[in-house]
C-alpha atoms as a PDB file:
ATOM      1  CA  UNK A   1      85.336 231.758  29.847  1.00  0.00           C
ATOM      2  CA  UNK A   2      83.738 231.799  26.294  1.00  0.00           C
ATOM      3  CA  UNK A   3      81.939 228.703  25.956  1.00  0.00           C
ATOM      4  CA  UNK A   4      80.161 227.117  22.543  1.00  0.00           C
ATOM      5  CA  UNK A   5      78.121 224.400  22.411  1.00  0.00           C
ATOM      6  CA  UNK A   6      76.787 222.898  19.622  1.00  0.00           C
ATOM      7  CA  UNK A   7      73.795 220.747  19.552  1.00  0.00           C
ATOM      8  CA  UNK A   8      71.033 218.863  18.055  1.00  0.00           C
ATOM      9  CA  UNK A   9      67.657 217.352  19.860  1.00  0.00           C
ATOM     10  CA  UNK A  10      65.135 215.122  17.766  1.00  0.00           C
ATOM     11  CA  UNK A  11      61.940 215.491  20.476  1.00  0.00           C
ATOM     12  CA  UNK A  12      63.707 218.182  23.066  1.00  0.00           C
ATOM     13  CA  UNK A  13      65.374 215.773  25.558  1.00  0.00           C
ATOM     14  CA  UNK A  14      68.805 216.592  24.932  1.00  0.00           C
ATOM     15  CA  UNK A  15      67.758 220.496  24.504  1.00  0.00           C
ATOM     16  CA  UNK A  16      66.262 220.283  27.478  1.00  0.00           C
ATOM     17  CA  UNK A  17      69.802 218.336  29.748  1.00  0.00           C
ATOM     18  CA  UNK A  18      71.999 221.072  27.057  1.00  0.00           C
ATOM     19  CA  UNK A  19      69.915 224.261  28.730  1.00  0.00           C
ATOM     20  CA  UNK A  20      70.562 223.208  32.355  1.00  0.00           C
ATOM     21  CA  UNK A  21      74.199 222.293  31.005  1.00  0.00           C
ATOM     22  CA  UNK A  22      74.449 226.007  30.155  1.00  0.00           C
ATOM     23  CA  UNK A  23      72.289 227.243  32.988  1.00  0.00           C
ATOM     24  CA  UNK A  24      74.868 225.837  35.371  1.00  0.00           C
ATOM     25  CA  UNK A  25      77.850 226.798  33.196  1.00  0.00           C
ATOM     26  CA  UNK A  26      76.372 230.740  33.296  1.00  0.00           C
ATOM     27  CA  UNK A  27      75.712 230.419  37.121  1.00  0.00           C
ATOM     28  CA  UNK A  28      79.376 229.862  37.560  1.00  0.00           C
ATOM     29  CA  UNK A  29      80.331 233.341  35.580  1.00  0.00           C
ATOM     30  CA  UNK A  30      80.838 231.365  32.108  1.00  0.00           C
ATOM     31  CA  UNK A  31      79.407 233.156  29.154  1.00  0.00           C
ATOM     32  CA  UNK A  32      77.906 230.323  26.895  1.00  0.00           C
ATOM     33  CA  UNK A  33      76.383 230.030  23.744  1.00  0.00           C
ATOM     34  CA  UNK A  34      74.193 227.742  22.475  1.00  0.00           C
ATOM     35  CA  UNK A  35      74.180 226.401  18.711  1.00  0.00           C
ATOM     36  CA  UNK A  36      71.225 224.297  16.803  1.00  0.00           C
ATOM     37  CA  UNK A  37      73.607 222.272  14.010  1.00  0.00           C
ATOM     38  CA  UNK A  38      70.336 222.050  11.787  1.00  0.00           C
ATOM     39  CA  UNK A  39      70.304 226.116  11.709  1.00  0.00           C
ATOM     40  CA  UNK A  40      72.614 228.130   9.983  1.00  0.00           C
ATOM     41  CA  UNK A  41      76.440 228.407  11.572  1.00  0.00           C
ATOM     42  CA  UNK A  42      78.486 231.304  11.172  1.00  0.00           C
ATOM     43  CA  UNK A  43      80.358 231.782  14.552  1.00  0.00           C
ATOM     44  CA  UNK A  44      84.143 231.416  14.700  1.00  0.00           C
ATOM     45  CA  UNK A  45      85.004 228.779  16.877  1.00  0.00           C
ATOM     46  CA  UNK A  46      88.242 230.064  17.018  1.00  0.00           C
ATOM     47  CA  UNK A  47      86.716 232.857  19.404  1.00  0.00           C
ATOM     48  CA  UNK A  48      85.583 230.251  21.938  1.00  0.00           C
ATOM     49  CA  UNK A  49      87.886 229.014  24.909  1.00  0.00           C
ATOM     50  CA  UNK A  50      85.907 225.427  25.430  1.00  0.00           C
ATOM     51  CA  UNK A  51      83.462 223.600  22.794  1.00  0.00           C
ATOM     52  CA  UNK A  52      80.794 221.578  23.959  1.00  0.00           C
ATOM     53  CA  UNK A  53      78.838 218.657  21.465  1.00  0.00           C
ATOM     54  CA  UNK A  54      75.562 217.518  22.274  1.00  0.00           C
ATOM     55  CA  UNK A  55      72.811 214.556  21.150  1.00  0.00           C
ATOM     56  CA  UNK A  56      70.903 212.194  21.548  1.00  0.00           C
ATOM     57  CA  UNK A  57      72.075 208.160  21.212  1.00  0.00           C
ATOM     58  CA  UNK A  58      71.246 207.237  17.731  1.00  0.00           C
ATOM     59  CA  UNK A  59      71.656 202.818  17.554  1.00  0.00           C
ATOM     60  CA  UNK A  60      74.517 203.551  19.599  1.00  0.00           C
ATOM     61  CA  UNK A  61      76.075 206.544  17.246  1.00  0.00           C
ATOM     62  CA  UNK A  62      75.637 210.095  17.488  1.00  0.00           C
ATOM     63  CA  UNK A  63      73.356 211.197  14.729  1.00  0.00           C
ATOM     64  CA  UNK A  64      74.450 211.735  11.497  1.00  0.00           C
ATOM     65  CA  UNK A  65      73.325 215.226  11.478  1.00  0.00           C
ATOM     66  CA  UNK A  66      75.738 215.659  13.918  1.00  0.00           C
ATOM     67  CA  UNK A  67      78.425 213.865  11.964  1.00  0.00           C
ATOM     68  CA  UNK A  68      77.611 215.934   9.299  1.00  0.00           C
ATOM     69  CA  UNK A  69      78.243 219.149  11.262  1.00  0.00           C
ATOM     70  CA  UNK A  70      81.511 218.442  12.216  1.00  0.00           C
ATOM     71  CA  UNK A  71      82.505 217.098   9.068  1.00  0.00           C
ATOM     72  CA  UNK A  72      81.946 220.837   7.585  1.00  0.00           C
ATOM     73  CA  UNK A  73      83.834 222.995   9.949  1.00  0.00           C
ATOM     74  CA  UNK A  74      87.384 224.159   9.557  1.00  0.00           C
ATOM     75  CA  UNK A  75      90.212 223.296  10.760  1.00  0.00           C
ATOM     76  CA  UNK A  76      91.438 225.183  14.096  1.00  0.00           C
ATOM     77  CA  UNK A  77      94.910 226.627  13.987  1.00  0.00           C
ATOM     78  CA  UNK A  78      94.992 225.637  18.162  1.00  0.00           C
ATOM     79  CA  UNK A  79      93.776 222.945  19.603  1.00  0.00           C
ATOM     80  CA  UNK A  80      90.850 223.225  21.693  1.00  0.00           C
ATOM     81  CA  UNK A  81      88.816 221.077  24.609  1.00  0.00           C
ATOM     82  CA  UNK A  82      85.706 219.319  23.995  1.00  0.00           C
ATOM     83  CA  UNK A  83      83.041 218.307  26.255  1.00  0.00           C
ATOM     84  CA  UNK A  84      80.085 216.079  24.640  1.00  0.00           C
ATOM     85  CA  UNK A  85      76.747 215.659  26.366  1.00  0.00           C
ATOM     86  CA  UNK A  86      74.593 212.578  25.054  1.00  0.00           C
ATOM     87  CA  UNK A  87      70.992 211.200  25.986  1.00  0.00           C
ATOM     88  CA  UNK A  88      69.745 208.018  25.955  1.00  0.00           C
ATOM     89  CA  UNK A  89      66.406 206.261  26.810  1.00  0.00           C
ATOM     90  CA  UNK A  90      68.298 203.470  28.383  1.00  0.00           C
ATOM     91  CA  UNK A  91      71.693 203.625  31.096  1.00  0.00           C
ATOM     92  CA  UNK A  92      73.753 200.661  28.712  1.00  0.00           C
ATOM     93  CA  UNK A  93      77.431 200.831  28.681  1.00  0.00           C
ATOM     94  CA  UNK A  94      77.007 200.323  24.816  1.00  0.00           C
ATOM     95  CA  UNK A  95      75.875 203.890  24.667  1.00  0.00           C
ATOM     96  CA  UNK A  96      79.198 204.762  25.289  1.00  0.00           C
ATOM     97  CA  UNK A  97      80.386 204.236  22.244  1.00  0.00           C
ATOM     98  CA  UNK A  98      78.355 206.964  20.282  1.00  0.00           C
ATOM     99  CA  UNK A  99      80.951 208.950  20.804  1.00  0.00           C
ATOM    100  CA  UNK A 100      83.887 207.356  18.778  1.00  0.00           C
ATOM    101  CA  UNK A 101      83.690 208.231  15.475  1.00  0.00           C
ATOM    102  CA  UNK A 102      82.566 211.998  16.601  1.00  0.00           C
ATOM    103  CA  UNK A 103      85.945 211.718  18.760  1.00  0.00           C
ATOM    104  CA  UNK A 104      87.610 210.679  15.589  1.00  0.00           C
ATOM    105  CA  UNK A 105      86.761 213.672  13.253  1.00  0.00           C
ATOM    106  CA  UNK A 106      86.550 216.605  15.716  1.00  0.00           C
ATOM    107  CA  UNK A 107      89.926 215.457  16.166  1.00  0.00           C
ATOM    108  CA  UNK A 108      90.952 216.192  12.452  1.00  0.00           C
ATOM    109  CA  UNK A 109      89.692 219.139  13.479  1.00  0.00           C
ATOM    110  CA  UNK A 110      91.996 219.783  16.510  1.00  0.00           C
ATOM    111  CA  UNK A 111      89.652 219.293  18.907  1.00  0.00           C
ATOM    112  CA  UNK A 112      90.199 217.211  21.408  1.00  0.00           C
ATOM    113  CA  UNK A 113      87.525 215.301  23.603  1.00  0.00           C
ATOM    114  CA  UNK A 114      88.481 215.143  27.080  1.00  0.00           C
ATOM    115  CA  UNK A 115      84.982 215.613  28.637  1.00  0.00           C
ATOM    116  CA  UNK A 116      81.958 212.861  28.393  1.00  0.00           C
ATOM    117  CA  UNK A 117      78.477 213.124  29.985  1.00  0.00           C
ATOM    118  CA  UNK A 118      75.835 210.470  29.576  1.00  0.00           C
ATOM    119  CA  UNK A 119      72.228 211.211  30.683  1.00  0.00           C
ATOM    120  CA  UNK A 120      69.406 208.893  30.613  1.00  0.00           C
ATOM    121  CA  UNK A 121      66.024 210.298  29.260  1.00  0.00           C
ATOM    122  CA  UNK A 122      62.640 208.963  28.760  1.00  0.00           C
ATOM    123  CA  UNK A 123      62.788 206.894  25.076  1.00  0.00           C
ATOM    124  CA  UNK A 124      60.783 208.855  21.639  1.00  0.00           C
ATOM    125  CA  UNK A 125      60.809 205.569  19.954  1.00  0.00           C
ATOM    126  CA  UNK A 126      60.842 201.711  20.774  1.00  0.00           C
ATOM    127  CA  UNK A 127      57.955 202.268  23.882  1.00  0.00           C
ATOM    128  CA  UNK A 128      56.654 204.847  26.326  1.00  0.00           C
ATOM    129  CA  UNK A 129      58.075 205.474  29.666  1.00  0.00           C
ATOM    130  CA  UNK A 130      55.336 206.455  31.827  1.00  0.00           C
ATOM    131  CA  UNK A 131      55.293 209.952  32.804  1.00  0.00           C
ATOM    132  CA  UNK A 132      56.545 208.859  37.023  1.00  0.00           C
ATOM    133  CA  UNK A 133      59.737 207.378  35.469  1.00  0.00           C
ATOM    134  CA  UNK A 134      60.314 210.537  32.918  1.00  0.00           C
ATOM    135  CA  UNK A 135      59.908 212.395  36.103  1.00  0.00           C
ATOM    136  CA  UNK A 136      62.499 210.453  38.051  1.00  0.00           C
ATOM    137  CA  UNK A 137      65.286 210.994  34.995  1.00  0.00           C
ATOM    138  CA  UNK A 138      64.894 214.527  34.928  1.00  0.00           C
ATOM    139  CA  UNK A 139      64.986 214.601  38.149  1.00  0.00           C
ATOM    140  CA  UNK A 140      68.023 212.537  38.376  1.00  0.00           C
ATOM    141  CA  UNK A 141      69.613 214.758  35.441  1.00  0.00           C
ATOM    142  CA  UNK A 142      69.091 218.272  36.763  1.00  0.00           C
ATOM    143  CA  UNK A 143      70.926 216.730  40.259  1.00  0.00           C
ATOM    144  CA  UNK A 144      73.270 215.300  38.364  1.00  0.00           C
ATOM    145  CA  UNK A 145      74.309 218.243  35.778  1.00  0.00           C
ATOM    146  CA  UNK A 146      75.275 220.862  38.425  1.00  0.00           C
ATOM    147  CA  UNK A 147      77.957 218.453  39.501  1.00  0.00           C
ATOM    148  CA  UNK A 148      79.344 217.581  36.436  1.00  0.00           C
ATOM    149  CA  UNK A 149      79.592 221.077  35.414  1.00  0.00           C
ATOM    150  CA  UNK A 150      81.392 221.699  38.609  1.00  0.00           C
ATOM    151  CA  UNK A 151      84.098 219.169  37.826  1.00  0.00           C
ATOM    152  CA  UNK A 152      84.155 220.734  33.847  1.00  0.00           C
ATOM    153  CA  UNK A 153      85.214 223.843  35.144  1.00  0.00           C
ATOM    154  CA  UNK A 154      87.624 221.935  37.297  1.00  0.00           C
ATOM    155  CA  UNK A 155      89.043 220.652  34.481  1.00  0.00           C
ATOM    156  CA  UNK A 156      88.449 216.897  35.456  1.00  0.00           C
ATOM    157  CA  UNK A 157      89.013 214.617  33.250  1.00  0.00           C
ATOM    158  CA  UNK A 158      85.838 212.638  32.690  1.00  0.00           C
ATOM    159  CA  UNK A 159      85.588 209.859  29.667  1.00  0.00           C
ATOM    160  CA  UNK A 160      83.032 207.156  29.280  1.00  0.00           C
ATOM    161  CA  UNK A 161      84.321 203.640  29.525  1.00  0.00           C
ATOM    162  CA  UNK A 162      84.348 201.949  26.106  1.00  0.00           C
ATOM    163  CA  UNK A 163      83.101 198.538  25.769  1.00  0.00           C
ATOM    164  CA  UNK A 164      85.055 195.819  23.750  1.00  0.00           C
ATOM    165  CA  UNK A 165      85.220 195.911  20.423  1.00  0.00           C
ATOM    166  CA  UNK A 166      83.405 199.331  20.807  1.00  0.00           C
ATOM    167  CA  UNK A 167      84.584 200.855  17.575  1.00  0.00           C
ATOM    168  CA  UNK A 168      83.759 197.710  15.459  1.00  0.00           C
ATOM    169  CA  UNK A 169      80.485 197.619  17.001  1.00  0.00           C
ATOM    170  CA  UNK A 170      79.725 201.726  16.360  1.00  0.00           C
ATOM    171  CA  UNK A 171      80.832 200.985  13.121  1.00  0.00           C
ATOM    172  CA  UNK A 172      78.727 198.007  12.119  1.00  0.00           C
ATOM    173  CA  UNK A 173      75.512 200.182  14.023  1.00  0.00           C
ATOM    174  CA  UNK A 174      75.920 203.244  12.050  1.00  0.00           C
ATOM    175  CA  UNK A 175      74.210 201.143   9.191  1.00  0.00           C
ATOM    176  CA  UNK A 176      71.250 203.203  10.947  1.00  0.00           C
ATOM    177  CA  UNK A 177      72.024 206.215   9.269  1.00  0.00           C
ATOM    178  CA  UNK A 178      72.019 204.217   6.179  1.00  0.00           C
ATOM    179  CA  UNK A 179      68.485 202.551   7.456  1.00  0.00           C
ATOM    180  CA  UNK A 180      67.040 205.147   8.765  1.00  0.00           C
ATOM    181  CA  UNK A 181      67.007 207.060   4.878  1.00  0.00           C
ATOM    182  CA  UNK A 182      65.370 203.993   3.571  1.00  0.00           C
ATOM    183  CA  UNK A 183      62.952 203.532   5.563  1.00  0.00           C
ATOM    184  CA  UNK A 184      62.154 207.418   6.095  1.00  0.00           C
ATOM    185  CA  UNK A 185      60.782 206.907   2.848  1.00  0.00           C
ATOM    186  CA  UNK A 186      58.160 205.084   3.612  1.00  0.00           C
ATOM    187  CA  UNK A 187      56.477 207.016   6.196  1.00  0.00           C
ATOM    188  CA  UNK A 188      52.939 207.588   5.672  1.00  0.00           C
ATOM    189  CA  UNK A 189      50.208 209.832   6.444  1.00  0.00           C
ATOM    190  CA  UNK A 190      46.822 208.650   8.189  1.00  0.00           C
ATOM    191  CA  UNK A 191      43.539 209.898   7.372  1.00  0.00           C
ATOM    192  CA  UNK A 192      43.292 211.564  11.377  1.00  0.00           C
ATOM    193  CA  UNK A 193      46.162 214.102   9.757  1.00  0.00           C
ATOM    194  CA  UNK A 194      44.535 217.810   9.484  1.00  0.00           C
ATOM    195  CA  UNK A 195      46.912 219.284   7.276  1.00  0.00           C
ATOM    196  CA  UNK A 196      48.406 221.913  10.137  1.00  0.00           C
ATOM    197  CA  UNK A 197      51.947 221.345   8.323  1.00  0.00           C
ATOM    198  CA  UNK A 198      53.559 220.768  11.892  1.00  0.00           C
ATOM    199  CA  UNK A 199      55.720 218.009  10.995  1.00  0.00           C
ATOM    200  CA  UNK A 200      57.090 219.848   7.434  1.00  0.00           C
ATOM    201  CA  UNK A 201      58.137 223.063   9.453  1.00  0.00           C
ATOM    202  CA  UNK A 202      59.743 221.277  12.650  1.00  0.00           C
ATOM    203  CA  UNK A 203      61.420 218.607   9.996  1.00  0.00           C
ATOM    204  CA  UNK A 204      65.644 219.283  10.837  1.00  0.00           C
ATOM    205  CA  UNK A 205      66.516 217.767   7.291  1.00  0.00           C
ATOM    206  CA  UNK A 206      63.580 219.043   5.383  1.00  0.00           C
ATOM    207  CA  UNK A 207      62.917 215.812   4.470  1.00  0.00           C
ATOM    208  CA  UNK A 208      58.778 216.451   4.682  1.00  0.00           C
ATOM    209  CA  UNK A 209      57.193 218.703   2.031  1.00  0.00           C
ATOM    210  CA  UNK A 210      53.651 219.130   0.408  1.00  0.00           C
ATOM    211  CA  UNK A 211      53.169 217.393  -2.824  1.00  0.00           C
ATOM    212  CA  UNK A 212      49.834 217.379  -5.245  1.00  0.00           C
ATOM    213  CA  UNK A 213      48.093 218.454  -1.756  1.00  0.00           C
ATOM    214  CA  UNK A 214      49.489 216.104   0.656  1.00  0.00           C
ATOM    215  CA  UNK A 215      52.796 215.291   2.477  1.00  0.00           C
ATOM    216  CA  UNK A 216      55.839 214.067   0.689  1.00  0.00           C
ATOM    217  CA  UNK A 217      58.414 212.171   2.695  1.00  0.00           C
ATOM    218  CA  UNK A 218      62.267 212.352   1.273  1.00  0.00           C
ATOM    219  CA  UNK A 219      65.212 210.034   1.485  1.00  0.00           C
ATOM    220  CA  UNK A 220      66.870 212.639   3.696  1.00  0.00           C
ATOM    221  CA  UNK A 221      65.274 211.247   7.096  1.00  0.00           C
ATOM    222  CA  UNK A 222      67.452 210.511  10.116  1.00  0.00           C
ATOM    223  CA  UNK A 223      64.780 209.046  12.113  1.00  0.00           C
ATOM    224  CA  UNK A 224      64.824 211.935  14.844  1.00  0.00           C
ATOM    225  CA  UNK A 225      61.011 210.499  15.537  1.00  0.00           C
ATOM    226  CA  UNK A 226      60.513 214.619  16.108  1.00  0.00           C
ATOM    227  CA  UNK A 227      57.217 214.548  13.208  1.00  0.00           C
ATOM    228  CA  UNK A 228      55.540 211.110  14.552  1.00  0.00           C
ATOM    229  CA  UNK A 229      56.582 212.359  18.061  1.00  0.00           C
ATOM    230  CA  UNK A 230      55.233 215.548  18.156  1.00  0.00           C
ATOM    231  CA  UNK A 231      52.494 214.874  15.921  1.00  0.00           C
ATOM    232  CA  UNK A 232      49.157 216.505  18.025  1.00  0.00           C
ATOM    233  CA  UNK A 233      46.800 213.857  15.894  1.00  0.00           C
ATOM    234  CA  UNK A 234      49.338 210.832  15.869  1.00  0.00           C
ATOM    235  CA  UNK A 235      48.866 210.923  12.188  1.00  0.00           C
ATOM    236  CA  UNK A 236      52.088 209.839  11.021  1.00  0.00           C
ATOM    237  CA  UNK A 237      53.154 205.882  10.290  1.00  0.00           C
ATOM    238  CA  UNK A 238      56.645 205.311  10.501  1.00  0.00           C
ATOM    239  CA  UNK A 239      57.816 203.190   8.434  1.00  0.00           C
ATOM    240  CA  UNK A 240      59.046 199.770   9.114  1.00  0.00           C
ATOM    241  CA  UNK A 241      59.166 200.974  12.687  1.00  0.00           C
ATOM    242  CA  UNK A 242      55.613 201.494  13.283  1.00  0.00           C
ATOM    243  CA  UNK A 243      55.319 199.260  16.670  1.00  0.00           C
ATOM    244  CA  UNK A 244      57.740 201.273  18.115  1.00  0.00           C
ATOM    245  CA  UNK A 245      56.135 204.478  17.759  1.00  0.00           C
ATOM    246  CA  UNK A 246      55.903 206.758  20.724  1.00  0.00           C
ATOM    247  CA  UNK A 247      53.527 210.077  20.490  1.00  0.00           C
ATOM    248  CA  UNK A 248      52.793 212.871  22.711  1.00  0.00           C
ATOM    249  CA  UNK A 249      54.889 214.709  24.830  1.00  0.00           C
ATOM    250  CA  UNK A 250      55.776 213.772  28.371  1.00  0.00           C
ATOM    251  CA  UNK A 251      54.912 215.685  31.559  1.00  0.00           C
ATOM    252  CA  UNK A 252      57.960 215.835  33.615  1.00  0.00           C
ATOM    253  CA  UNK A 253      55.996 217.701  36.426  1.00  0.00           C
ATOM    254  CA  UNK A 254      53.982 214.451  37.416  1.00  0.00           C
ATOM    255  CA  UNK A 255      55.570 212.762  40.262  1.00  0.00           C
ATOM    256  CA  UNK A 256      51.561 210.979  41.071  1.00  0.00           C
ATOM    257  CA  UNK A 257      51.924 209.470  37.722  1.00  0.00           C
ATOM    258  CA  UNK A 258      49.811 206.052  38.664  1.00  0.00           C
ATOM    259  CA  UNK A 259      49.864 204.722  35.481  1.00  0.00           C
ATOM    260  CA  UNK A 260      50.850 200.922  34.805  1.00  0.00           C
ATOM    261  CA  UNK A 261      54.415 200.234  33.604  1.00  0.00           C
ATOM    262  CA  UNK A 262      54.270 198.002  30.878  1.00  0.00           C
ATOM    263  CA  UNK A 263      58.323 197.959  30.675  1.00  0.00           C
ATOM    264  CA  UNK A 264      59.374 197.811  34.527  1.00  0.00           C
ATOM    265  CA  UNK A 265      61.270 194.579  33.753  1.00  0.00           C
ATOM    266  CA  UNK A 266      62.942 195.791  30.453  1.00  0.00           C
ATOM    267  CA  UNK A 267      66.831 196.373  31.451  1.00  0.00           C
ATOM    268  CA  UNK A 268      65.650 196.631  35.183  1.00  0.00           C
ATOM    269  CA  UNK A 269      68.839 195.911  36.409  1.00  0.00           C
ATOM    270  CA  UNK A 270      70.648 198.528  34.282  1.00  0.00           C
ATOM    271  CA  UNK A 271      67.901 201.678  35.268  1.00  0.00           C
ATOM    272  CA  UNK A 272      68.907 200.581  38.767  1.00  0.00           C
ATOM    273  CA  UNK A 273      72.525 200.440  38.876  1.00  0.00           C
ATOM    274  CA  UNK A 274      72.346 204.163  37.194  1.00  0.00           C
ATOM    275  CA  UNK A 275      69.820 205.724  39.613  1.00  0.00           C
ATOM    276  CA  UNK A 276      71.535 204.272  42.657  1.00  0.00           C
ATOM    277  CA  UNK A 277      74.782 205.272  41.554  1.00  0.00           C
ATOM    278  CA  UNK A 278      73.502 208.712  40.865  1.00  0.00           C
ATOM    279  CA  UNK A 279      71.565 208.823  43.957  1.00  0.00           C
ATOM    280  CA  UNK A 280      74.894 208.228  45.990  1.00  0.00           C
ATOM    281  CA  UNK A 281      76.991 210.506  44.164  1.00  0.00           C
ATOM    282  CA  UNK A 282      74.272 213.284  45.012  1.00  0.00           C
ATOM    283  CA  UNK A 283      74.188 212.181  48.804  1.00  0.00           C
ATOM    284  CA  UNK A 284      77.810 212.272  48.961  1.00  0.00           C
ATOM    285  CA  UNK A 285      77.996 216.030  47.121  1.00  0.00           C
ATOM    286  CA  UNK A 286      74.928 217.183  49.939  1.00  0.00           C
ATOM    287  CA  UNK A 287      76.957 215.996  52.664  1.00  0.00           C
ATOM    288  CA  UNK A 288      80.491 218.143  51.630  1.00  0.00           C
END
């Protein structure tokens, strides 16, 4: 089977959960291919047998990048399957919902969303995990992935449970998209930036450029956090958002992280409920 799917990662989580998506999907005979939406697109999707979306959880939306994407391609003359694959730093049933109004157009499109996958992944903005629980969500996803993949190809239905009011809610959150071009503008540069011009070339909107010698932020910025995130000096201010800045990469590889956790109690009961479930759902697949 021809598989397609279509992608975009702010800080590399969700390219990270999308290459063991098509890992697993090429272990099982599938030939996949994988698509950036911020580089250029000129496959026929027509050629593909099953189309796969993936992102990460943007204020409970998928990002308008994404959006965007979809809004552009053409119409198929056949309907087709969807999968979509979403990350998010925290295991709330209102993530759910990111996937409504990218539901709603890729069905204008005759595609048809029959597929959801939700996978939790250490935050890029709002605070740091520490590196032992970054570990233990990776962990978590690469068990989890090969079993979801499994049912895919089964052709099991699999659809995240909307919460109340869910599409009023997506609605009233995509005001980020809105938000997160206002205040993209007023990102600034600190004096510990070296000029390396990181941030311009990884930019998926090309929303940073050099101006008069320095950096020059747009009003095309969809608050991916990939330039503050990735940033080697930490030399970028974000905005209104500053406190919530996270920098530096995480090191999935640490299991004898020792560090404090600052956050253990923040949705405690939630991070919980979604490793135990996942834990059991692993056990049970082991034991068949």
């Amino acid at each position: 089977m021809k598989i397609l799917i279509c992608y975009f990662s702010g800080t590399g989580n969700t390219k990270r959960v999308v290459d063991k998506f098509a890992e697993c999907l090429k272990e099982n005979g599938n030939d996949v291919t994988l698509q950036r939406v911020e580089h250029e697109f000129n496959l026929n999707i027509e050629d593909f047998d099953l189309i796969g979306f993936g992102y990460p959880v943007h204020a409970f939306n998928a990002p308008e990048i994404i959006l965007s994407f979809v809004k552009k391609l053409k119409k198929l003359e056949n309907k087709k399957d969807v999968f979509i694959i979403n990350t998010s730093g925290e295991p709330l049933k209102l993530n759910n919902i990111s996937s409504i109004k990218l539901t709603s157009l890729l069905k204008k499109k005759n595609m048809i969303v029959k597929y959801e996958y939700h996978y939790v992944m250490p935050y890029n903005i709002i605070f740091r995990h520490t590196d032992r629980m970054a570990y233990r969500m990776w962990e978590t996803a690469k068990k989890i992935i090969p079993l979801d993949v499994k049912e895919l190809l089964e052709k099991k239905p699999a659809k995240l449970k909307k919460v109340f009011m869910g599409r009023f809610l997506a609605y009233i959150f995509r005001i980020e998209h809105w938000g997160g071009k206002f205040n993209g503008k007023h990102y600034k540069v600190l004096p510990e930036c070296i000029n390396c011009n990181c941030c311009v070339n990884i930019c998926p909107t090309k929303n940073i450029t050099v101006k008069d010698g320095g950096l020059h932020f747009g009003k095309n910025c969809i608050m991916c956090m990939r330039c503050s995130f990735l940033c080697q000096k930490n030399a970028i201010k974000i905005g209104f958002f500053n406190k919530w800045k996270v920098n530096g990469v995480y090191n999935f590889n640490n299991p004898g992280d020792t560090s404090e956790d600052k956050h253990k109690k923040y949705c405690k009961k939630a991070y919980q409920k979604y490793f135990k479930l996942s834990e059991e759902r692993i056990a049970k697949a082991s034991a068949e």
